[in-house]
Protein backbone atom coordinates (compact mmCIF):
# COMPACT_ATOMS: atom_id res chain seq x y z
CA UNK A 1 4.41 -5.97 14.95
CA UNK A 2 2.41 -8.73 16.64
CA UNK A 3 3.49 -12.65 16.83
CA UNK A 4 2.27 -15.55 14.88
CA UNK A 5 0.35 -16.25 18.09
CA UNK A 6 -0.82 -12.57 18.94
CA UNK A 7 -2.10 -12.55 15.69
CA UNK A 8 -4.30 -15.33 15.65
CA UNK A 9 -5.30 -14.13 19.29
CA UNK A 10 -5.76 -10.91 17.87
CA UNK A 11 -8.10 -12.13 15.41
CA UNK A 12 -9.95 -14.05 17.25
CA UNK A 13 -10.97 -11.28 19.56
CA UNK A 14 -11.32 -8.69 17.39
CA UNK A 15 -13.96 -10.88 15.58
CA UNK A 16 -15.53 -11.83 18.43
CA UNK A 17 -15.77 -8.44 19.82
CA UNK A 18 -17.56 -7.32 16.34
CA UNK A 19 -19.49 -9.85 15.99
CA UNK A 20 -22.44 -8.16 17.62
CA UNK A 21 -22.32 -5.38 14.75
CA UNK A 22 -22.58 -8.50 12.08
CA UNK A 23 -25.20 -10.53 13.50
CA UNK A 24 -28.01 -8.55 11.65
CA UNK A 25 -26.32 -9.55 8.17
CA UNK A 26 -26.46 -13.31 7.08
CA UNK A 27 -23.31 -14.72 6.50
CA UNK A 28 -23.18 -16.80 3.22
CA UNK A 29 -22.43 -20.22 3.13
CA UNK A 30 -20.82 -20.39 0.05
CA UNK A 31 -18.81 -18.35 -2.69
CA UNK A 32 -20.25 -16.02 -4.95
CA UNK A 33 -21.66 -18.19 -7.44
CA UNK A 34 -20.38 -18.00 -11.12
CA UNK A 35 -22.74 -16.86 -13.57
CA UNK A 36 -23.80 -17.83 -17.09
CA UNK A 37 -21.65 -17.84 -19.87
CA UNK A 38 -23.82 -15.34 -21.67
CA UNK A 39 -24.09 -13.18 -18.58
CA UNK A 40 -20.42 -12.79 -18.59
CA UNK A 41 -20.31 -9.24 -19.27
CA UNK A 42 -18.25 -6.49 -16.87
CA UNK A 43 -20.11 -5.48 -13.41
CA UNK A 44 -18.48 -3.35 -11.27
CA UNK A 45 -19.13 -1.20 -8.22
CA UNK A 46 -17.12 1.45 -5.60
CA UNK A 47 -17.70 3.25 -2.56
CA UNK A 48 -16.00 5.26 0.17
CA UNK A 49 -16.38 4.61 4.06
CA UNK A 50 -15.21 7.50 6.75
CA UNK A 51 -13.06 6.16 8.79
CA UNK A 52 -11.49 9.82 10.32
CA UNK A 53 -11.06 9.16 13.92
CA UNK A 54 -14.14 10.36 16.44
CA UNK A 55 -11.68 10.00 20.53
CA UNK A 56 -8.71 12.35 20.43
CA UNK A 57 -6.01 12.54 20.91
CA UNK A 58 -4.72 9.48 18.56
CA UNK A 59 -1.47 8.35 18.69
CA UNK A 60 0.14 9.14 15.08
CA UNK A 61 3.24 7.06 13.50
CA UNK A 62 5.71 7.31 10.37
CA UNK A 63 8.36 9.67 12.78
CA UNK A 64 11.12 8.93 14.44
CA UNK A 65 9.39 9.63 17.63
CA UNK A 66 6.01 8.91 18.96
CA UNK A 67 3.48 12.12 18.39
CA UNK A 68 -0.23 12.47 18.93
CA UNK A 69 -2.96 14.70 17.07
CA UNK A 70 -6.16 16.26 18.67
CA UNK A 71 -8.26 16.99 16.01
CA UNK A 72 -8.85 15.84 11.61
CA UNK A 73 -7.12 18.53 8.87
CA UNK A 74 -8.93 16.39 6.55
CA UNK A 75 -11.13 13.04 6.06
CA UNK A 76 -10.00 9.95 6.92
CA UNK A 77 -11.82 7.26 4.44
CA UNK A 78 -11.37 3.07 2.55
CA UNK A 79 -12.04 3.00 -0.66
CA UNK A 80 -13.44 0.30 -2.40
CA UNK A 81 -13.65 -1.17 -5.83
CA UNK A 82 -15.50 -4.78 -6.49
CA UNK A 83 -15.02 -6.04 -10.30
CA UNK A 84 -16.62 -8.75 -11.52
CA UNK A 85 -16.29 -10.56 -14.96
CA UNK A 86 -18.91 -13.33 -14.36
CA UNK A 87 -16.36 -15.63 -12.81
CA UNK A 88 -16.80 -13.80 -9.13
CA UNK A 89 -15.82 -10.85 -8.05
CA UNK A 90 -12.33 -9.54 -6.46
CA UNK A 91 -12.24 -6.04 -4.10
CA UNK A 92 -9.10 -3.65 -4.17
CA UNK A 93 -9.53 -1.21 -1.64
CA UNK A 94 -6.79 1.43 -0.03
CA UNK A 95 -6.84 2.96 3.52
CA UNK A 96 -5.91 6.13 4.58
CA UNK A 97 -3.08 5.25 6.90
CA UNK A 98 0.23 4.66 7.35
CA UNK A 99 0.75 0.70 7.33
CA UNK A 100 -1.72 -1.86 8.37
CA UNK A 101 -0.78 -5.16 10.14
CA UNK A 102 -2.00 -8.11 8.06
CA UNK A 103 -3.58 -9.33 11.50
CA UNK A 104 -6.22 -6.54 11.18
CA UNK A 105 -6.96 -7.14 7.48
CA UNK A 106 -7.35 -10.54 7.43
CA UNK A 107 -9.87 -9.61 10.04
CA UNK A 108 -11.59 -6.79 7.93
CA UNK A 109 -11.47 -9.47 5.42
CA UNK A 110 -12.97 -12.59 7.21
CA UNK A 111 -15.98 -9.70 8.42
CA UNK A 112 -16.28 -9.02 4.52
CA UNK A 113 -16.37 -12.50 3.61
CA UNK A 114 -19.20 -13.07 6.27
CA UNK A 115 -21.15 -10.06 4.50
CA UNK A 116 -20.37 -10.18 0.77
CA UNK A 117 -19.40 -13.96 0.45
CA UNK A 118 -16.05 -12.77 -1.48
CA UNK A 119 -13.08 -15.39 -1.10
CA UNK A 120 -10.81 -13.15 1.47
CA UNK A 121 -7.94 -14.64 -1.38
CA UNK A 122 -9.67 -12.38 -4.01
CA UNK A 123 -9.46 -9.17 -1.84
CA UNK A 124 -6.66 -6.87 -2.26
CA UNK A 125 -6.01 -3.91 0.99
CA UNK A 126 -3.56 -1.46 0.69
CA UNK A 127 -2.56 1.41 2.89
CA UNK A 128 -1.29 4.67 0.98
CA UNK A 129 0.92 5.40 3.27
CA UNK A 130 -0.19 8.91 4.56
CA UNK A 131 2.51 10.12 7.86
CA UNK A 132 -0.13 11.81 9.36
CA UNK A 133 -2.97 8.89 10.22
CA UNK A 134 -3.67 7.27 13.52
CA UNK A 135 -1.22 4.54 14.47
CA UNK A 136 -2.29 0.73 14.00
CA UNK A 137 1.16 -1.15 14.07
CA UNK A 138 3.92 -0.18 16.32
CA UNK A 139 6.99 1.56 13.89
CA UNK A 140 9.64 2.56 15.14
CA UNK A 141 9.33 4.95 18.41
CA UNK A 142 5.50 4.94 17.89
CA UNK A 143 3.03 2.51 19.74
CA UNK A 144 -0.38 1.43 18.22
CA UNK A 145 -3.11 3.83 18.75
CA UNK A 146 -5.60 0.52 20.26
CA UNK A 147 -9.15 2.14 20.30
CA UNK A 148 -8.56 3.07 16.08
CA UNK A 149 -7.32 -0.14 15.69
CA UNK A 150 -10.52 -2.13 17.00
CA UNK A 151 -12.37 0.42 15.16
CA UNK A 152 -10.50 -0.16 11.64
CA UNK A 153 -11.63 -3.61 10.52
CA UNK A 154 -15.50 -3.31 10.40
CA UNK A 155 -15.52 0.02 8.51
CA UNK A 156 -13.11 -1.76 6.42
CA UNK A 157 -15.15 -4.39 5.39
CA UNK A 158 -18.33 -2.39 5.29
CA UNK A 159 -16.89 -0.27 2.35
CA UNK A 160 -16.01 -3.97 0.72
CA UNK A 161 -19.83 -4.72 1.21
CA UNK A 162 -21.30 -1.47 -0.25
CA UNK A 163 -18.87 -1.53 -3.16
CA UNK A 164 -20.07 -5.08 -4.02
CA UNK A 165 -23.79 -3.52 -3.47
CA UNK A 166 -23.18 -0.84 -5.84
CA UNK A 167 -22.32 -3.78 -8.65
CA UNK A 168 -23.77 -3.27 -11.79
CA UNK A 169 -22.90 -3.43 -15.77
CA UNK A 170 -20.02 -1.36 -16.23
CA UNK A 171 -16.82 -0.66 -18.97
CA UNK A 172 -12.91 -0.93 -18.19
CA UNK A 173 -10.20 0.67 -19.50
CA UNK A 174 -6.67 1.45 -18.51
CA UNK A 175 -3.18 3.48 -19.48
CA UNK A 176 -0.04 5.01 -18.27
CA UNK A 177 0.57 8.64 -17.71
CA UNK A 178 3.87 10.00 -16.27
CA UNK A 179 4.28 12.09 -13.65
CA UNK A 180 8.67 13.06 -12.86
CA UNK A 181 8.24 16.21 -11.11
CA UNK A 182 7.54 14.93 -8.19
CA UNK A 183 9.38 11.65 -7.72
CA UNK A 184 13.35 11.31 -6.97
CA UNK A 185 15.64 9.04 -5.23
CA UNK A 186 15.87 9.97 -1.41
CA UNK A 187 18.63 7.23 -1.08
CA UNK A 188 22.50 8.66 -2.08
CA UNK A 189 25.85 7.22 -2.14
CA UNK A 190 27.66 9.05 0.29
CA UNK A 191 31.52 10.26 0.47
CA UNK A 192 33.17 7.49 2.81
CA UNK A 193 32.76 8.23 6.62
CA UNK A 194 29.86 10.66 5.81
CA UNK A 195 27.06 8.45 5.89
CA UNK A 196 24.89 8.33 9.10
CA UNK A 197 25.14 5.16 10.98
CA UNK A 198 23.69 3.19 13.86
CA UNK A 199 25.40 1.52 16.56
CA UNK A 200 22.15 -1.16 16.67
CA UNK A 201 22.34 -1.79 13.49
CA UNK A 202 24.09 -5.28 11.53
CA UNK A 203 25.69 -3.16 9.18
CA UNK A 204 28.16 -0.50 10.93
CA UNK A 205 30.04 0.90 7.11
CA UNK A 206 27.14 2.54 6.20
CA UNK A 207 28.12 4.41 2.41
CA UNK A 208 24.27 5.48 1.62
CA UNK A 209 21.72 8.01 3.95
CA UNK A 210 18.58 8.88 3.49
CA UNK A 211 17.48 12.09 2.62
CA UNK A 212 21.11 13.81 2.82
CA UNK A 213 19.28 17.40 2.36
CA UNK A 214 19.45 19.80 -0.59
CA UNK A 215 22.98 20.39 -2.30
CA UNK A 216 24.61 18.19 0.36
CA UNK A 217 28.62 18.09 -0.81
CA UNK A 218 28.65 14.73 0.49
CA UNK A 219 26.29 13.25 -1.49
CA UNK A 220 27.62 11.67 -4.31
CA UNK A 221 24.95 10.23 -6.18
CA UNK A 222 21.18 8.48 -6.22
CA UNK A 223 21.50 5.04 -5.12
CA UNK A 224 18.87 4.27 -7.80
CA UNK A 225 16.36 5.18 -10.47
CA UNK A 226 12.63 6.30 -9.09
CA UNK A 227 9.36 5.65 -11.50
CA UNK A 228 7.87 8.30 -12.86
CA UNK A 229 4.53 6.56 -14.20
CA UNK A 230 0.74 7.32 -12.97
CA UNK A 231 -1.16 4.33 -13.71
CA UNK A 232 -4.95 4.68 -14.18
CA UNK A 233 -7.97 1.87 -14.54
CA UNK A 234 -10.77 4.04 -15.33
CA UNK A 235 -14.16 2.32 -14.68
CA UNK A 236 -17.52 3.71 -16.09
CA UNK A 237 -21.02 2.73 -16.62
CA UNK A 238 -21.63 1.72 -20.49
CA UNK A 239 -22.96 5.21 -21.00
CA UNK A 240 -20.02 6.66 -20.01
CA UNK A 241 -20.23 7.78 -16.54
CA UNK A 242 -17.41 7.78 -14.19
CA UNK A 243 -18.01 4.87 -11.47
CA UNK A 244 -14.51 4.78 -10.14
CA UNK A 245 -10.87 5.35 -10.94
CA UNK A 246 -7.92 3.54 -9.39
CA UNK A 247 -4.40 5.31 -9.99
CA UNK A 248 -0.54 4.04 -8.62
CA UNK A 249 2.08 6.57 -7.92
CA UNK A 250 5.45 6.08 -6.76
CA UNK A 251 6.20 8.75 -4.31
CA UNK A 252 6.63 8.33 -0.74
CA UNK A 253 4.28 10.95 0.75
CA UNK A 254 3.80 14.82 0.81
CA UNK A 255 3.53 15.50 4.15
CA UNK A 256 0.58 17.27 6.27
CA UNK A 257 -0.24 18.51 9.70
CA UNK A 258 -2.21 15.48 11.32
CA UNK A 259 -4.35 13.73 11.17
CA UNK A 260 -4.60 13.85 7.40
CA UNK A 261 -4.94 11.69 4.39
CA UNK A 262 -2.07 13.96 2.71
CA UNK A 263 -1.83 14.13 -1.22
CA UNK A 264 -3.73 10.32 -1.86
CA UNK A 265 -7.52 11.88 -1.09
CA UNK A 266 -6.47 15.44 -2.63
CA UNK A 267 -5.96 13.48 -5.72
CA UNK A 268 -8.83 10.88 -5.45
CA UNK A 269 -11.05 14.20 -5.32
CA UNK A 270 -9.58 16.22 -7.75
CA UNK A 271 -9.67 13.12 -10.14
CA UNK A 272 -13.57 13.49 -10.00
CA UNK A 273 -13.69 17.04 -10.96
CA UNK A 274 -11.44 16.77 -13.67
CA UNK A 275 -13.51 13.67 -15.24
CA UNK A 276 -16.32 15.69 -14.74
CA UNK A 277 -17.43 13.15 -12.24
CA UNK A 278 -20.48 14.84 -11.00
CA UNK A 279 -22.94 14.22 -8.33
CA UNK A 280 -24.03 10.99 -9.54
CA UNK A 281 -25.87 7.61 -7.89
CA UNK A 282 -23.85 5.86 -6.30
CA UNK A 283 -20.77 9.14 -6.77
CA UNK A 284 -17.81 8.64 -8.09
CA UNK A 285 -14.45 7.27 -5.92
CA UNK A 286 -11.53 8.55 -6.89
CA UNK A 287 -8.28 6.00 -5.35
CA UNK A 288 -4.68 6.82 -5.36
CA UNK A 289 -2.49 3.41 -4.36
CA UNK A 290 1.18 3.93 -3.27
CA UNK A 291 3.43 2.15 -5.90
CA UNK A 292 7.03 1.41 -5.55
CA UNK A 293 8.24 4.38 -3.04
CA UNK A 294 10.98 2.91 -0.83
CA UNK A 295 13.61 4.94 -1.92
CA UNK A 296 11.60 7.95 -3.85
CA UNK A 297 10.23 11.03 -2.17
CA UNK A 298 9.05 14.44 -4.04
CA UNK A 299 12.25 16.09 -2.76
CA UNK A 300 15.00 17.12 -5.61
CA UNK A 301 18.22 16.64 -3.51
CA UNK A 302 21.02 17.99 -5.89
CA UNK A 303 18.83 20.78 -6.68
CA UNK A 304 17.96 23.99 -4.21
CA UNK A 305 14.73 23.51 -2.19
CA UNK A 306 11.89 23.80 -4.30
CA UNK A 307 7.73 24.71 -3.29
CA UNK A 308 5.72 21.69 -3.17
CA UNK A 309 2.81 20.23 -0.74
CA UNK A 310 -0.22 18.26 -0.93
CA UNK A 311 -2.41 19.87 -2.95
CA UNK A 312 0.38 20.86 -5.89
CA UNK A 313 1.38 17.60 -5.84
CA UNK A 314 -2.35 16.01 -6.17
CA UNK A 315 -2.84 18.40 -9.45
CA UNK A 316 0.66 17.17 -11.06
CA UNK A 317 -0.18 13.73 -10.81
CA UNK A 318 -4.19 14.53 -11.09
CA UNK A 319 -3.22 16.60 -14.76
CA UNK A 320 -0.79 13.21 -16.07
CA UNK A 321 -3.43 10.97 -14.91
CA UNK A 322 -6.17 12.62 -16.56
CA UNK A 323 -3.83 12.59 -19.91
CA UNK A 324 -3.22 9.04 -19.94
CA UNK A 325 -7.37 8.80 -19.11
CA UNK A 326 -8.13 10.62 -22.12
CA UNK A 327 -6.14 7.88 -24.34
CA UNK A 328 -7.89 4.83 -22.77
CA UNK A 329 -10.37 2.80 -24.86
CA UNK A 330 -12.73 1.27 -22.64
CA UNK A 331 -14.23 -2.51 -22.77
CA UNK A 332 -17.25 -3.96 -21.80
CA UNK A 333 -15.66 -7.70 -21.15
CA UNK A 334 -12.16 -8.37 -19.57
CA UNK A 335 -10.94 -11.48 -18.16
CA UNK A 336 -10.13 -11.12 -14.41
CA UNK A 337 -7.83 -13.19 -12.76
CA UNK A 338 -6.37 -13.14 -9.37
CA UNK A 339 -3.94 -15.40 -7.72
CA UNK A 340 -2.14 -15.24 -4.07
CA UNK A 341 0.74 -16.98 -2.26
CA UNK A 342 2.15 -17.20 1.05
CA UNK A 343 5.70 -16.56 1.47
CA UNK A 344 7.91 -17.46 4.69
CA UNK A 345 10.62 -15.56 4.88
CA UNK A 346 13.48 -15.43 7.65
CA UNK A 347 14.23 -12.32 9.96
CA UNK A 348 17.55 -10.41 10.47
CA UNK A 349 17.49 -11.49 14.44
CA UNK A 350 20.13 -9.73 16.57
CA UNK A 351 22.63 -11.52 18.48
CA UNK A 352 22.61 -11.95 22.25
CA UNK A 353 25.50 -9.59 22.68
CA UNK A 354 22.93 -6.94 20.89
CA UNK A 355 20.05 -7.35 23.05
CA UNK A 356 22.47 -7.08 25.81
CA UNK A 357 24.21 -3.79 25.19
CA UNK A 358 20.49 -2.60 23.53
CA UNK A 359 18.84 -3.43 27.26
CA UNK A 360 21.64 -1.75 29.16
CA UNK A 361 21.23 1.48 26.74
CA UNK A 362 17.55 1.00 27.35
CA UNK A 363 18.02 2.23 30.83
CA UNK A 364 19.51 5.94 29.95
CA UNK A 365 15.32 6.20 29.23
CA UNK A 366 13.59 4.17 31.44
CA UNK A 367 10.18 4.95 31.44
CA UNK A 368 9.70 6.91 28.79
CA UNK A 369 8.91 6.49 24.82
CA UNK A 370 12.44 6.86 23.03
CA UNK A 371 12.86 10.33 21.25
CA UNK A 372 15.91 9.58 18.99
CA UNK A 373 17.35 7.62 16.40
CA UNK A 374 19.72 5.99 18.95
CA UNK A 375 16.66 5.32 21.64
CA UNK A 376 14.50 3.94 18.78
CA UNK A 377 17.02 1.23 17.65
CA UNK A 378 17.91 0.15 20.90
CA UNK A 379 14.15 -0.21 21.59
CA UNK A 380 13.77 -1.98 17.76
CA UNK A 381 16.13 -4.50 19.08
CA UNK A 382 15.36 -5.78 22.31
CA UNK A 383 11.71 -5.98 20.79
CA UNK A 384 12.72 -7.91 17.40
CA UNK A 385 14.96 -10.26 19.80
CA UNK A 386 11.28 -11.38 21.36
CA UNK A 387 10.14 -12.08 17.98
CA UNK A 388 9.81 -15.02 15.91
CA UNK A 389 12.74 -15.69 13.71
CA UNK A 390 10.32 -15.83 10.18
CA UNK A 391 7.89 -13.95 8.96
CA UNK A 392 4.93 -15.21 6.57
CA UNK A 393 4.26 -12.79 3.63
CA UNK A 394 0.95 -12.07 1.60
CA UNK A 395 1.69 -11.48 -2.07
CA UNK A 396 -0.50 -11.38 -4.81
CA UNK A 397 -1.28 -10.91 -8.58
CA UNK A 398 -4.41 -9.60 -10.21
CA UNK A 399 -5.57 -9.69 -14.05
CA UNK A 400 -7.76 -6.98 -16.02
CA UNK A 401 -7.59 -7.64 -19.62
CA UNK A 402 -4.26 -6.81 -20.51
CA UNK A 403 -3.37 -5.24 -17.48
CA UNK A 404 -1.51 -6.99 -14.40
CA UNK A 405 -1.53 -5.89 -10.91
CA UNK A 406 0.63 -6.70 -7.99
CA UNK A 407 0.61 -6.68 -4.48
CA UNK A 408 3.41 -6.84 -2.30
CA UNK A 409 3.06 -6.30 1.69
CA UNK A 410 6.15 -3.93 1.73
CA UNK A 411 7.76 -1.04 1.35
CA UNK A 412 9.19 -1.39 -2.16
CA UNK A 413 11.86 0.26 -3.71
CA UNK A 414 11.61 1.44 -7.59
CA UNK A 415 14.02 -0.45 -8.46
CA UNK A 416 11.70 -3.79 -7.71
CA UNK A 417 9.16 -2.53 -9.44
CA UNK A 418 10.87 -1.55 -12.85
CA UNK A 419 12.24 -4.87 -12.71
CA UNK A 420 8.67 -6.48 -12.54
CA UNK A 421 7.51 -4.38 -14.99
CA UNK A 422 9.85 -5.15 -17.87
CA UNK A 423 9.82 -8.97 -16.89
CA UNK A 424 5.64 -9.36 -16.65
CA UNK A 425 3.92 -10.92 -18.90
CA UNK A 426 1.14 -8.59 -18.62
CA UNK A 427 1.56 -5.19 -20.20
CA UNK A 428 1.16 -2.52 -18.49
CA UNK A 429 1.90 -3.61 -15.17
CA UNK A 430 2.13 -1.56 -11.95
CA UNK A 431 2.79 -2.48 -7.97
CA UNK A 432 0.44 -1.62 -5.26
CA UNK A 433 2.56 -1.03 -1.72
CA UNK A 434 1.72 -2.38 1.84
CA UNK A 435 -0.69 -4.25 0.75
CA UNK A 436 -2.20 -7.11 2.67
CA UNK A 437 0.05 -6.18 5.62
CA UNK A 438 3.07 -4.11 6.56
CA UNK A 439 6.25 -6.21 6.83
CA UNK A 440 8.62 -3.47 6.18
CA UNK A 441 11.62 -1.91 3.83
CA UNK A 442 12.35 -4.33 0.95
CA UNK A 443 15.69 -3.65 0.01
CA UNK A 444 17.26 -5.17 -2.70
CA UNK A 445 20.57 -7.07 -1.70
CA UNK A 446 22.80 -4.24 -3.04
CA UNK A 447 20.59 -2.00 -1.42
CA UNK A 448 22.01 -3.88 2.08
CA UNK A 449 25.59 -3.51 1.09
CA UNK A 450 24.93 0.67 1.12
CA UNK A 451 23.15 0.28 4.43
CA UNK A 452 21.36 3.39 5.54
CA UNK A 453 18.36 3.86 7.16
CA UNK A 454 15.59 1.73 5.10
CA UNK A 455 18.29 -1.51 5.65
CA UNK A 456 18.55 -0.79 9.29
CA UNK A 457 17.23 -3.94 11.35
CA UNK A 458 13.69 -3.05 13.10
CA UNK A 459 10.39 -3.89 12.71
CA UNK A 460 10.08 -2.14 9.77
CA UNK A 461 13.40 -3.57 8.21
CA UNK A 462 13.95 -6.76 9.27
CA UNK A 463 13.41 -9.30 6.78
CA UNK A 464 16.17 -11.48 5.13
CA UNK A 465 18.84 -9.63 2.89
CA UNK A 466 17.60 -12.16 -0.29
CA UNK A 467 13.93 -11.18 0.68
CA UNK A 468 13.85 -8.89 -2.43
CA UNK A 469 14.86 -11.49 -5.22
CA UNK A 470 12.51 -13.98 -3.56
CA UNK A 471 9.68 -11.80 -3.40
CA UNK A 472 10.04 -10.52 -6.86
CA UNK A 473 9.76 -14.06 -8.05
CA UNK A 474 7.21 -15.11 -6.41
CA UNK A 475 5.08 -11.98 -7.72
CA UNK A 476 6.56 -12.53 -11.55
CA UNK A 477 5.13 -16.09 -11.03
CA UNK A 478 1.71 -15.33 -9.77
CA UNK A 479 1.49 -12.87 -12.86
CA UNK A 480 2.78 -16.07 -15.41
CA UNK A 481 -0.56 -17.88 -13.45
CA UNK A 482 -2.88 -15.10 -14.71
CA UNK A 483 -1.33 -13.85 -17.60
CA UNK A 484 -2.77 -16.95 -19.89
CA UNK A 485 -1.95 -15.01 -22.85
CA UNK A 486 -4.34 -17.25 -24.93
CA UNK A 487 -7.65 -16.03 -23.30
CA UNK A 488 -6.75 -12.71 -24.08
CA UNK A 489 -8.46 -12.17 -27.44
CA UNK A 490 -11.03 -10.38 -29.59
CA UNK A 491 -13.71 -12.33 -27.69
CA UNK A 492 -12.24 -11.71 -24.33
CA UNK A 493 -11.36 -7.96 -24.11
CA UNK A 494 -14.51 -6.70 -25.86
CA UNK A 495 -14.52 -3.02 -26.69
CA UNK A 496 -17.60 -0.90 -26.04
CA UNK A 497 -18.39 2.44 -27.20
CA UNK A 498 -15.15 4.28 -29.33
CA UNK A 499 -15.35 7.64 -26.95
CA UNK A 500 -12.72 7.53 -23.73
């Protein structure tokens, strides 16, 4: 994870070093501007952008250890929906990958700005969190696969561009499906002295573990309750064709051979062919968005092992989607809303006595990537140490209708997100993941008592233990801003035709 002051040299690069690519598009001086009252009616417009790796071997994160992949199982792409109710338009887009920094997307987003003249505040990037992508943030024993990375941004933002290109009158709806066949607690409350620990972490009693394995006697029970719920926002034109649908799902990942977009783009594809999508101008795009998965994986732990992958898993959640889909009543005028605030939070920093014994560790594996837990943590901490004490967070809060949307830059456990669920204003409401960056585990502050793996201190678990509550607030506040309950009325959410 890069400094304050790597970032912004990052940025200013990486922009400069694209620039040439740009130069043919004229940059807009101002905003999109707002239209007429009477033109106020729903425009929207999606598209897809490859962005599957062309130089192997990449270097491929989400392991405990560094790994590489020579070759692409399956597409790599960003997809991209732009809504806009007359007011300007927002983009919510997700990426095939692991996690990405919020250095490079606010870079994708300043070269999408430039080409689309959308406010980089009313864009909303996500990654689904696929294990099997090319690297772009350092995470735990895995370094950041530079060549992707500089490639990343401008495909980014030139799926933002040719979703706001595709814009045209369209109809919203939106409902929640369950899917609990595939989503359990991976975190357990273990028998005392049976937990896994680690000697770099702050927390040395650990009581919980992460995935303790099937029918593990040790195990004594889930440290918490996943969500089962598919969200879907179905957009179509106002004849009923399929532009886009967006859909949230709270399991981790499936798992695939890299490089692979795992169980996200078997869904966003089989989405299409259940709608009955078609071949259509511009086609269809199909997105799946990771919800609140911190703690949740599609693995049954008190039960034997049961068959799963990516594909089984896509239909499951594919099937509940397309059931909620088929109860939606779509609308041809929404109010949209969007609001964002920056959050500075502080850092679980390691002590000097720490660093110390993690530097003198450091040297069993001098010259060399670590290769276990114990390597990996003693890395984690010499490298935090060299780090800046607070981190500044991204959130967000987005509008449809009746629907709210947030956006939280984390890893976030289910038990976050039911809590923001029953206490929005906005109903439904779902969570989109890593979004606008990737600052890590959010555990709750019980969550840090259990320790375990997702509250060990690293770049990818570092913030404050009261990061969670403050987070949550901040999100649940940002939805009060574009709730507004009295706007939403007869004469704002406008049905269209009575067929799903």
């Amino acid at each position: 994870m890069k400094t304050r002051t790597s970032r912004r040299r990052f940025l200013g690069v990486g922009l400069a070093g694209l620039a040439a690519g740009w130069t043919t598009r004229k940059a807009r001086a101002a905003e999109v501007p707002e239209r007429a009252e009477t033109e106020k009616t729903l425009r929207a417009g999606a598209a897809m952008v490859d962005v599957t790796p062309q130089k192997f071997p990449v270097i491929v994160n989400g392991g405990v250890a560094e790994r590489t992949a020579d070759r692409a199982i399956d597409p790599l792409n960003v997809r991209c929906l732009v809504l806009d109710d007359g007011t300007g338009p927002i983009a919510i887009a997700t990426v095939d990958n692991c996690m990405v920094p919020r250095a490079l997307l606010d870079q994708a987003k300043e070269l999408a700005r430039q080409a689309t003249g959308i406010a980089t505040e009313r864009m909303s990037i996500s990654a689904t969190h696929t294990h099997s992508a090319p690297s772009v943030v350092g995470c735990l024993g895995s370094d950041c696969d530079e060549d992707y990375a500089a490639l990343l941004p401008g495909r980014i933002a030139a799926a933002i561009e040719a979703a706001q290109k595709n814009l045209a009158p369209a109809r919203i709806g939106w409902a929640m499906g369950e899917d609990p066949t595939n989503v359990f607690c991976r975190r357990f409350l273990m028998k005392p002295g049976t937990a896994l620990t680690n000697r770099f972490s702050d927390k040395r009693d650990d009581r919980a573990q992460m995935n303790p394995g099937y029918l593990n006697p040790n195990a004594v029970q889930p440290t918490g309750r996943p969500d089962p719920q598919v969200a879907v926002l179905s957009v179509q034109t106002p004849e009923g064709r399929p532009i886009a649908l967006l859909s949230n799902y709270s399991t981790h990942y499936v798992g695939s051979p890299a490089v692979s977009a795992d169980y996200f783009a078997v869904f966003a594809t089989r989405i299409g062919q259940l709608l009955g999508a078609g071949d259509g101008s511009p086609p269809f795009v199909g997105m799946m968005s990771n919800g609140t998965s911190g703690d949740a994986n599609c693995c049954n732990f008190p039960e034997a092992p049961r068959r799963f992958d990516r594909f089984t898993v896509a239909e499951d959640v594919a099937q509940a989607a397309l059931k909620a889909y088929k109860t939606i009543r779509h609308h041809d005028r929404v109010p949209i809303a969007m609001r964002q605030k920056l959050l500075e939070l502080n850092v679980r920093m390691p002590t000097e006595k720490e660093v110390a014994e993690a530097k003198e560790f450091m040297k069993t594996f001098a010259g060399r990537k670590p290769r276990n837990w114990i390597e990996v943590y003693a890395r984690e901490t010499v490298l935090l140490d060299a780090m800046p004490p607070t981190r500044e967070l991204k959130l967000q809060a987005i509008r449809i209708g009746s629907l709210g949307i947030t956006a939280i830059p984390n890893e976030v456990f289910s038990a976050t997100g039911l809590a923001i669920k029953a206490a929005s204003p906005l109903k439904p409401t779902f969570n989109i993941s890593l979004a606008n960056g990737g600052e890590g585990y959010l555990a709750p502050p019980d969550q840090h008592e259990l320790g375990g793996y997702t509250t060990w201190r690293a770049r990818t678990s570092c913030l404050e233990v009261d990061a969670e509550p403050k987070i949550r607030a901040a999100v649940l506040g940002l939805l009060e801003s574009v709730a507004d309950h009295d706007s939403i009325s007869r004469s704002a959410v406008r049905p269209g035709a009575s067929r799903p």
